[in-house]
C-alpha atoms as a PDB file:
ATOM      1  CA  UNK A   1       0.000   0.000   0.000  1.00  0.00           C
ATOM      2  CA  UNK A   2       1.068   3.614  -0.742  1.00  0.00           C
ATOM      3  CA  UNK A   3       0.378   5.841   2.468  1.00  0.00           C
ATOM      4  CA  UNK A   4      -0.101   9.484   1.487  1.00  0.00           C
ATOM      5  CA  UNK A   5      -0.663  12.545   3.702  1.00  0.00           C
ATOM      6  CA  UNK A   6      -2.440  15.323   2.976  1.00  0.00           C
ATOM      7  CA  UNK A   7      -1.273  18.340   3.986  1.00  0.00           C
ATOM      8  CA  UNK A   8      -0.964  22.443   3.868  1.00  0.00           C
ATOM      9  CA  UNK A   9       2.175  24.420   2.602  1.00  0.00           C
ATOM     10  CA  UNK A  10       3.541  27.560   2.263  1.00  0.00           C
ATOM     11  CA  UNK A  11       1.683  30.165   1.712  1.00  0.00           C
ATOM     12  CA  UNK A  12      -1.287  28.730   4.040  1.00  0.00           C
ATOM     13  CA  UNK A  13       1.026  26.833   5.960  1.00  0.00           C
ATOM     14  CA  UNK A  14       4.563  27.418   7.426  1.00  0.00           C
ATOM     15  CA  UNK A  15       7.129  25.270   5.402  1.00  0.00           C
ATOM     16  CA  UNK A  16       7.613  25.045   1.525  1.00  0.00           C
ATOM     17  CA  UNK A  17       6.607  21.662  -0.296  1.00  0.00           C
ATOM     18  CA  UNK A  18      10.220  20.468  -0.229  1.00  0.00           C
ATOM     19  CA  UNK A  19      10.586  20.461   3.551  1.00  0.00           C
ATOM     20  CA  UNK A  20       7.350  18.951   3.955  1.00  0.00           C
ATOM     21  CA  UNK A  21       8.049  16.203   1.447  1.00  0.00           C
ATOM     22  CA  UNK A  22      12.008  15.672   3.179  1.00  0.00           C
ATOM     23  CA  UNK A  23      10.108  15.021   6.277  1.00  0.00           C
ATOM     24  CA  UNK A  24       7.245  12.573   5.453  1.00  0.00           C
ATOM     25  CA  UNK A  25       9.723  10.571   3.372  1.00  0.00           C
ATOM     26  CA  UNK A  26      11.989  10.353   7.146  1.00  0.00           C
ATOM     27  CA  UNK A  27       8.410   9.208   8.891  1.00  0.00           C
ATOM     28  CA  UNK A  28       8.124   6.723   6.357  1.00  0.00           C
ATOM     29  CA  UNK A  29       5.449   8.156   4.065  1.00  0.00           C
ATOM     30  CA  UNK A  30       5.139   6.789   0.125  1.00  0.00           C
ATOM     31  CA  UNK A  31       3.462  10.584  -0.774  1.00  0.00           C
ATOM     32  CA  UNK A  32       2.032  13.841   0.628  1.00  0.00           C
ATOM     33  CA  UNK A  33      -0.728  16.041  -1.399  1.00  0.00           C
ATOM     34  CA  UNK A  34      -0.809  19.096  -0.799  1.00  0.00           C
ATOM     35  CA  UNK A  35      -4.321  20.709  -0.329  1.00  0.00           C
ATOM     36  CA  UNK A  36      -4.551  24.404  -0.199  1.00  0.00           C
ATOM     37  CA  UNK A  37      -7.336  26.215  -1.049  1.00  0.00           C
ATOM     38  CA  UNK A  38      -5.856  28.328  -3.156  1.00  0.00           C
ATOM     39  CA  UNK A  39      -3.148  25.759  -5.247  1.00  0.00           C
ATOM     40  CA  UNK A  40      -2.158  27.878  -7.079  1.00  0.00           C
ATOM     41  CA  UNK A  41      -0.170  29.562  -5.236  1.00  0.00           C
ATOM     42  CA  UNK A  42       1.802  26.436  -3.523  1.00  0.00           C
ATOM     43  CA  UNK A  43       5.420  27.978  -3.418  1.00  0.00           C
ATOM     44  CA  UNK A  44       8.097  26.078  -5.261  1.00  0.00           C
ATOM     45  CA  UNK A  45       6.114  22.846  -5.929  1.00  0.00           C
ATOM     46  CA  UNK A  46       9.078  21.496  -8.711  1.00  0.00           C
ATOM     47  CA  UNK A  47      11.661  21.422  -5.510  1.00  0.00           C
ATOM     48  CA  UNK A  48       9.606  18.876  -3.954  1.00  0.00           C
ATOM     49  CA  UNK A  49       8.677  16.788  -6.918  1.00  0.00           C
ATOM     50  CA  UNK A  50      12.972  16.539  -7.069  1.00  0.00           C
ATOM     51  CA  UNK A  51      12.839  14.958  -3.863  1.00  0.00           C
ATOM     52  CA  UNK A  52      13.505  11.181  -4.278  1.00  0.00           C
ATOM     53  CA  UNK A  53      11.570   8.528  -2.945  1.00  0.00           C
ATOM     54  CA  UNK A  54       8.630  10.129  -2.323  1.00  0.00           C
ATOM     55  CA  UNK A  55       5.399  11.155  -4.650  1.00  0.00           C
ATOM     56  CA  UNK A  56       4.137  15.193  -4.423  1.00  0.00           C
ATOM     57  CA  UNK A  57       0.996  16.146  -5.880  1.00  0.00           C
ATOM     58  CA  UNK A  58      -1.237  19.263  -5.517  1.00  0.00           C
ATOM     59  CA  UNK A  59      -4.480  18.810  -5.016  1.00  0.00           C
ATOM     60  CA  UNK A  60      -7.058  21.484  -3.286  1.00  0.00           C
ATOM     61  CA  UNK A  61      -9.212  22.034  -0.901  1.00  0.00           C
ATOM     62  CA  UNK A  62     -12.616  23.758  -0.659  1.00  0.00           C
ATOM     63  CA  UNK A  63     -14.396  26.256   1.391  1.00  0.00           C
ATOM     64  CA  UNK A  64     -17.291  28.790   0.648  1.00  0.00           C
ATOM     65  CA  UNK A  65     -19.784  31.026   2.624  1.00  0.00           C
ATOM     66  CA  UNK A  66     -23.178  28.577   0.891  1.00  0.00           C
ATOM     67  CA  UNK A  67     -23.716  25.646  -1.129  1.00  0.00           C
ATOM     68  CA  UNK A  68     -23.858  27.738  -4.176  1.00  0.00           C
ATOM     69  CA  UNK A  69     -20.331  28.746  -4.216  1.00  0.00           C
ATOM     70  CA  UNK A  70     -19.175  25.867  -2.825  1.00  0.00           C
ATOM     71  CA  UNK A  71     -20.482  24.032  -5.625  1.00  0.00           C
ATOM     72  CA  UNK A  72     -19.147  26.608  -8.065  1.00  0.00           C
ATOM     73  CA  UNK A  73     -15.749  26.254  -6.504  1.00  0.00           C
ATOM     74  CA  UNK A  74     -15.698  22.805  -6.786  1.00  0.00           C
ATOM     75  CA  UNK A  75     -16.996  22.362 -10.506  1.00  0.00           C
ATOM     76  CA  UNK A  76     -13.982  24.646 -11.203  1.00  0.00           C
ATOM     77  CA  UNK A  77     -11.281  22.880  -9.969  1.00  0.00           C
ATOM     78  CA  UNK A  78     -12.291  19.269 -10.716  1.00  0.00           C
ATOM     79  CA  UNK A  79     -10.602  19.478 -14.153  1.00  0.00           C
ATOM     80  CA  UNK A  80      -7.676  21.050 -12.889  1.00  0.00           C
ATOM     81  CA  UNK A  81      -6.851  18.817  -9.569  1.00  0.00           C
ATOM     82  CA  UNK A  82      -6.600  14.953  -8.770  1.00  0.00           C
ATOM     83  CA  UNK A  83      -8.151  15.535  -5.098  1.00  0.00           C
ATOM     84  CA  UNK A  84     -10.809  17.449  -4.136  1.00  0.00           C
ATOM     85  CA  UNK A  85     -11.359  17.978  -0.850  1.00  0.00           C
ATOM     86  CA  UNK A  86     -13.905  19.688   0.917  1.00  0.00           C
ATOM     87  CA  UNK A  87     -13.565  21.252   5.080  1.00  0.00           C
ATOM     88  CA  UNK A  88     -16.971  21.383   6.183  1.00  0.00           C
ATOM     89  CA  UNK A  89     -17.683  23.576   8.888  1.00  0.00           C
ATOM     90  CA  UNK A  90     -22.005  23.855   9.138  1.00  0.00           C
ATOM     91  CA  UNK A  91     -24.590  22.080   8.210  1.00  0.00           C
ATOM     92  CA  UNK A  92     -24.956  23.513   5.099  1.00  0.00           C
ATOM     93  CA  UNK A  93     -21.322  23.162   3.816  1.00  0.00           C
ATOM     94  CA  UNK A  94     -21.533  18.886   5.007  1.00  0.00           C
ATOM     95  CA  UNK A  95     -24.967  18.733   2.901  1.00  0.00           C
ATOM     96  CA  UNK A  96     -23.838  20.435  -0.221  1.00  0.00           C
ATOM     97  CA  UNK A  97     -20.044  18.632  -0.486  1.00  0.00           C
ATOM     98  CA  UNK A  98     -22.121  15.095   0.006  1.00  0.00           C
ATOM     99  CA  UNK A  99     -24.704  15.638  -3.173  1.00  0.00           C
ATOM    100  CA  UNK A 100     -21.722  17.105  -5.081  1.00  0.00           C
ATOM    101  CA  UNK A 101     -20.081  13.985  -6.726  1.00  0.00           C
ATOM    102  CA  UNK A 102     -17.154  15.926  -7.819  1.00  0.00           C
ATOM    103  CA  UNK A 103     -16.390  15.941  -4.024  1.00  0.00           C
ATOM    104  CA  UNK A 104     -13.444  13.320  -3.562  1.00  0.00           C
ATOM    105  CA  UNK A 105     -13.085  13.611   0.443  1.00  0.00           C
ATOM    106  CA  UNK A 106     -15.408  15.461   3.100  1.00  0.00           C
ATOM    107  CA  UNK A 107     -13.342  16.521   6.202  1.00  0.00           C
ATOM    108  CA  UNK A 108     -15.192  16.170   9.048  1.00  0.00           C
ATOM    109  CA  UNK A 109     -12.341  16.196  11.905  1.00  0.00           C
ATOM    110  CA  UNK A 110     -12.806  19.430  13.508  1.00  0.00           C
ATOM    111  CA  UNK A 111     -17.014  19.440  13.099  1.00  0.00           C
ATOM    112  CA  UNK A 112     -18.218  19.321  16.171  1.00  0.00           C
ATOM    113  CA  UNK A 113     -21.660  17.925  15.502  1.00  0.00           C
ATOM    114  CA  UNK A 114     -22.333  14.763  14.078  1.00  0.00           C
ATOM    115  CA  UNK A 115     -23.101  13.558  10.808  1.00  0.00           C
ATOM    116  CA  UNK A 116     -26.539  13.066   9.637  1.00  0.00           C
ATOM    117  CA  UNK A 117     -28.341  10.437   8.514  1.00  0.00           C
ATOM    118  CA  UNK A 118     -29.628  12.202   4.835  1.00  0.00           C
ATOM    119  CA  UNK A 119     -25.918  13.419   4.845  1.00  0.00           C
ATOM    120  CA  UNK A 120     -24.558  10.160   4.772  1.00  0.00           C
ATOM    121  CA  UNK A 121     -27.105   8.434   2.278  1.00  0.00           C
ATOM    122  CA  UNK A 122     -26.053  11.490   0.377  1.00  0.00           C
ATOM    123  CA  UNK A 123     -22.298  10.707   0.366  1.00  0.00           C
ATOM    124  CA  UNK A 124     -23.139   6.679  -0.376  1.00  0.00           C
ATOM    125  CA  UNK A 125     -25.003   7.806  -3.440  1.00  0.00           C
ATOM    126  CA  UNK A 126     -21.922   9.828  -4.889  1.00  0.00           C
ATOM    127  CA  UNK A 127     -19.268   7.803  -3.465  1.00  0.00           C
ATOM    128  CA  UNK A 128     -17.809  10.760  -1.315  1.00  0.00           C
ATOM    129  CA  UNK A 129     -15.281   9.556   1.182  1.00  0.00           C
ATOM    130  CA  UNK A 130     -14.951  11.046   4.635  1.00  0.00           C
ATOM    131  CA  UNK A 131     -11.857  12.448   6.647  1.00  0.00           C
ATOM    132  CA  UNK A 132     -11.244  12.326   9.692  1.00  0.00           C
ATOM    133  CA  UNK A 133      -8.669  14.911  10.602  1.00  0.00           C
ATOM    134  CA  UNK A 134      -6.975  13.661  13.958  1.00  0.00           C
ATOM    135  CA  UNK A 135      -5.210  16.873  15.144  1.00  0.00           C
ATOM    136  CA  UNK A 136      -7.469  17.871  17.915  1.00  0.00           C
ATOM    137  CA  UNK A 137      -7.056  14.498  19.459  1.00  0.00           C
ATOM    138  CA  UNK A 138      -3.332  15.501  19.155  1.00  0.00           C
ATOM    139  CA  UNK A 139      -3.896  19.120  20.813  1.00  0.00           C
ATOM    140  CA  UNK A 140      -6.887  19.096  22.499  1.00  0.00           C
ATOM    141  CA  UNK A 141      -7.183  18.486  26.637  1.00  0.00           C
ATOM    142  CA  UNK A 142      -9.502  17.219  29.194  1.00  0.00           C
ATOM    143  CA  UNK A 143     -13.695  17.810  28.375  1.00  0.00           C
ATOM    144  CA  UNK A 144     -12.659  18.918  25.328  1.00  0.00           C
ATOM    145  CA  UNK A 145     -10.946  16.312  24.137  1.00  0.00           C
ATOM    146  CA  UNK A 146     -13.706  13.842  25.085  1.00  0.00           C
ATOM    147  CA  UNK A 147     -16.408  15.806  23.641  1.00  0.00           C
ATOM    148  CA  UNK A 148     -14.299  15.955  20.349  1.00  0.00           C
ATOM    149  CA  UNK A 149     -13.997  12.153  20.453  1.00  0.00           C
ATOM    150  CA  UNK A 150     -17.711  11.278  20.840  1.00  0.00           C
ATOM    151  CA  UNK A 151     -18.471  13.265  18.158  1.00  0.00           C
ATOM    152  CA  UNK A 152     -15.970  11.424  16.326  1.00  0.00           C
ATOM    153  CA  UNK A 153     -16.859   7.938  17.021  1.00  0.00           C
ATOM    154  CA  UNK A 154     -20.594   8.915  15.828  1.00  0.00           C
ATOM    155  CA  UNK A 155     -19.334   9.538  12.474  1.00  0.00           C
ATOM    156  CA  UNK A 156     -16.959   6.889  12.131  1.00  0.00           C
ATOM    157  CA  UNK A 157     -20.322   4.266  13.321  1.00  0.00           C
ATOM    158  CA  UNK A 158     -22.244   6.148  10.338  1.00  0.00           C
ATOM    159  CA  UNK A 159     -19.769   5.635   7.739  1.00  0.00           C
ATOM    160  CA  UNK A 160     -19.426   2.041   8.587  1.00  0.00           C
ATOM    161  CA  UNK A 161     -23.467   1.493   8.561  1.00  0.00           C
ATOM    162  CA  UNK A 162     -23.337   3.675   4.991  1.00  0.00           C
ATOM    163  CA  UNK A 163     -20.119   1.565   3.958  1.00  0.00           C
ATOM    164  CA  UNK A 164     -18.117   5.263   2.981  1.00  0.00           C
ATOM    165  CA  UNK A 165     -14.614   5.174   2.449  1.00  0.00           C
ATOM    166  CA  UNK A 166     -12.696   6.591   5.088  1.00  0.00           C
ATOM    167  CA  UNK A 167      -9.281   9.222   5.176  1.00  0.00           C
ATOM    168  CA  UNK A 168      -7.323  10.008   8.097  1.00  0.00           C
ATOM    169  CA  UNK A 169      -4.872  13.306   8.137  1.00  0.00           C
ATOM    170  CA  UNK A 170      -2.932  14.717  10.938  1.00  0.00           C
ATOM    171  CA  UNK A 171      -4.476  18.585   9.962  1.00  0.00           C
ATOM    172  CA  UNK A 172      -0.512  18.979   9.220  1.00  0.00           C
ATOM    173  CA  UNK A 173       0.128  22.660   8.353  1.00  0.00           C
ATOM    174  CA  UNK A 174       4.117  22.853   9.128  1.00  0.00           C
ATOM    175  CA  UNK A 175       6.698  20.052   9.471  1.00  0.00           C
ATOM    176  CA  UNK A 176       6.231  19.823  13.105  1.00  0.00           C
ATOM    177  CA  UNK A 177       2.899  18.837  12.489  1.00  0.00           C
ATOM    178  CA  UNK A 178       3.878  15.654  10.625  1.00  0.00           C
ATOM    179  CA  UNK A 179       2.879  12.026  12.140  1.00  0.00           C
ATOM    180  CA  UNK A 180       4.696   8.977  11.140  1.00  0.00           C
ATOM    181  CA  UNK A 181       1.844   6.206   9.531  1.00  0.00           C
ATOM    182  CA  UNK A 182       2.610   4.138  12.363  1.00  0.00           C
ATOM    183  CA  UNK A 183       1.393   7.031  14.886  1.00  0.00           C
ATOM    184  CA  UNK A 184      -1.886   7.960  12.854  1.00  0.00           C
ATOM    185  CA  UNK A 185      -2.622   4.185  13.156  1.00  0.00           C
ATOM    186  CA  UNK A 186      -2.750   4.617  16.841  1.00  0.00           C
ATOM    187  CA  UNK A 187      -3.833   7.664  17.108  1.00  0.00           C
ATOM    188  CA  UNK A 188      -6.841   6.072  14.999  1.00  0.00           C
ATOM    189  CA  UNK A 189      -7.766   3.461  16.816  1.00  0.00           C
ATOM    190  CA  UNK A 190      -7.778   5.566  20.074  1.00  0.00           C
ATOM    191  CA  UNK A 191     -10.700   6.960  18.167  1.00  0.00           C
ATOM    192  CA  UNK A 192     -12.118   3.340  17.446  1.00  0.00           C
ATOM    193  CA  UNK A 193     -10.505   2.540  13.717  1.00  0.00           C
ATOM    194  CA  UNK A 194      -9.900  -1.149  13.699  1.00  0.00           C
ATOM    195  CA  UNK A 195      -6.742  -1.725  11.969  1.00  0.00           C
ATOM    196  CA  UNK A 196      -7.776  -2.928   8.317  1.00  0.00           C
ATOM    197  CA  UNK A 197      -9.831   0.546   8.304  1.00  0.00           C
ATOM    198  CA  UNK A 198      -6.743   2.628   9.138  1.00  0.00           C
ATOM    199  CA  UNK A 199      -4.578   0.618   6.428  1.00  0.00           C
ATOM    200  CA  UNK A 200      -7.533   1.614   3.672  1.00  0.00           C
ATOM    201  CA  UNK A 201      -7.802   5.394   4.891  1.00  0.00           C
ATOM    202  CA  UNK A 202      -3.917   6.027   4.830  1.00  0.00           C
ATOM    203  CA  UNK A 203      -4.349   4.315   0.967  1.00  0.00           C
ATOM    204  CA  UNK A 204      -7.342   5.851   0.125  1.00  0.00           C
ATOM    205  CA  UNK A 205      -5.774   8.776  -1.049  1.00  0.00           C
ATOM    206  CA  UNK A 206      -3.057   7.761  -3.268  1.00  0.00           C
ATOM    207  CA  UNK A 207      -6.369   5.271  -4.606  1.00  0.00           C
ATOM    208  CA  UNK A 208      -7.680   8.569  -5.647  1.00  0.00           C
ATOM    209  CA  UNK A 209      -5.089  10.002  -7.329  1.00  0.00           C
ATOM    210  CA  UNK A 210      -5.115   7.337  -9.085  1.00  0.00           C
ATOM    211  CA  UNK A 211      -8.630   6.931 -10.195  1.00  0.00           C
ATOM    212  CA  UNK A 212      -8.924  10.726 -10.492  1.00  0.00           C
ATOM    213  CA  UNK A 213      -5.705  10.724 -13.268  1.00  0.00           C
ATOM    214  CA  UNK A 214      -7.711   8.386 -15.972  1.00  0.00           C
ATOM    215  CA  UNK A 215     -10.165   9.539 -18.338  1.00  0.00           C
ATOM    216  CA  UNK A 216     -14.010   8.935 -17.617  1.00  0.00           C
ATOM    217  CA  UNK A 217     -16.530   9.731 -19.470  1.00  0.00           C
ATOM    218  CA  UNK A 218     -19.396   8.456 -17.596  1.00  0.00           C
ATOM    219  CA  UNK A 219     -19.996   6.318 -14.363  1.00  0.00           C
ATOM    220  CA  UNK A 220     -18.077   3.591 -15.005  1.00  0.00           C
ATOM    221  CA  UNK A 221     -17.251   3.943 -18.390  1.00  0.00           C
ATOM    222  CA  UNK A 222     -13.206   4.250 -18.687  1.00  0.00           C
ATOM    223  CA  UNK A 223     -11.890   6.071 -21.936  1.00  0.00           C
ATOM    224  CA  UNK A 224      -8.892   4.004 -23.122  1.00  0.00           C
END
């Protein structure tokens, strides 16, 4: 399996793409995408594709004040980007990102209510995978921490009773940030991943990337 993280980098994080990628390669990573929300201005993305033994791709992620620009935003950068990731924080934002099927991963890590039921049903029907980012179980303390965790055990219950493909991130935004695979695997199943599931969501990713590179024309229909 190839384990990819997805991350920030400079300008919306604090170290360039090259750093980042020198890093994950030490903790053992196969590839990092890098998910800003504005790619295009990812500083110095051809130093870190130089970087041996590791894969670098840009991908982006997506945020919008409503559903209408949201789905704007996204419609936009499908063609452009291999991942397309979507950080939704209300109601509105989780609804509109699971009936959109160019919506590759929802990220539901820092929501602090739960996923509903339509939502999910939603996010079977277009084959929209959910993320779980991990990093306030990393900083978080005490009630908070607790509250954060029920909220994420809910959604990890619905995803398995919806059968939704699952992605697990760190939230990394500098080097520091970074988490070896081995530690997001515990870190997971603190949350209540069993292990087969945290194998699949460090894949699912570079699955993606894969799937999102080849030409198709239709549900299911591959042009060769």
């Amino acid at each position: 399996m190839s384990f990819y993280e997805c991350l920030k980098a400079f300008p919306e994080g604090s170290d360039s793409p090259s750093r980042l990628a020198l890093t994950a390669k030490r903790l053992g990573w196969q590839g990092i995408i890098i998910c800003n929300e504005e790619p295009r201005s990812v500083f110095q993305i051809k130093a870190a594709e130089k970087v041996r033994g590791i894969g670098v791709a840009v991908g982006a992620e997506v945020t919008a004040q409503n559903a209408r620009a949201l789905h704007s935003r996204v419609f936009a950068l499908r063609a452009r980007y291999p991942l397309i990731t979507v950080r939704g924080e209300t109601d509105e934002l989780i609804k509109a990102a699971c009936e959109d099927a160019n919506v590759d991963v929802l990220m539901l890590g820092q929501v602090w209510r739960p996923l509903g039921i339509a939502q999910a049903r939603a996010a079977e029907q277009n084959q929209i995978a959910i993320g779980f980012d991990l990093s306030p179980l990393i900083r978080l303390r005490g009630s908070s921490r607790s509250r954060w965790m029920e909220v994420a055990k809910r959604n990890l219950e619905l995803a398995r009773k919806f059968h939704l493909a699952l992605a697990i991130t760190a939230g990394v935004r500098s080097h520091l940030d970074l988490r070896s695979p081995r530690d997001l695997v515990a870190l997971s199943e603190v949350v209540g991943f069993e292990p087969s599931e945290v194998d699949e969501a460090l894949n699912l990713p570079a699955r993606l990337l894969e799937l999102n590179k080849r030409s198709w024309i239709g549900p299911g229909m591959e042009l060769l």
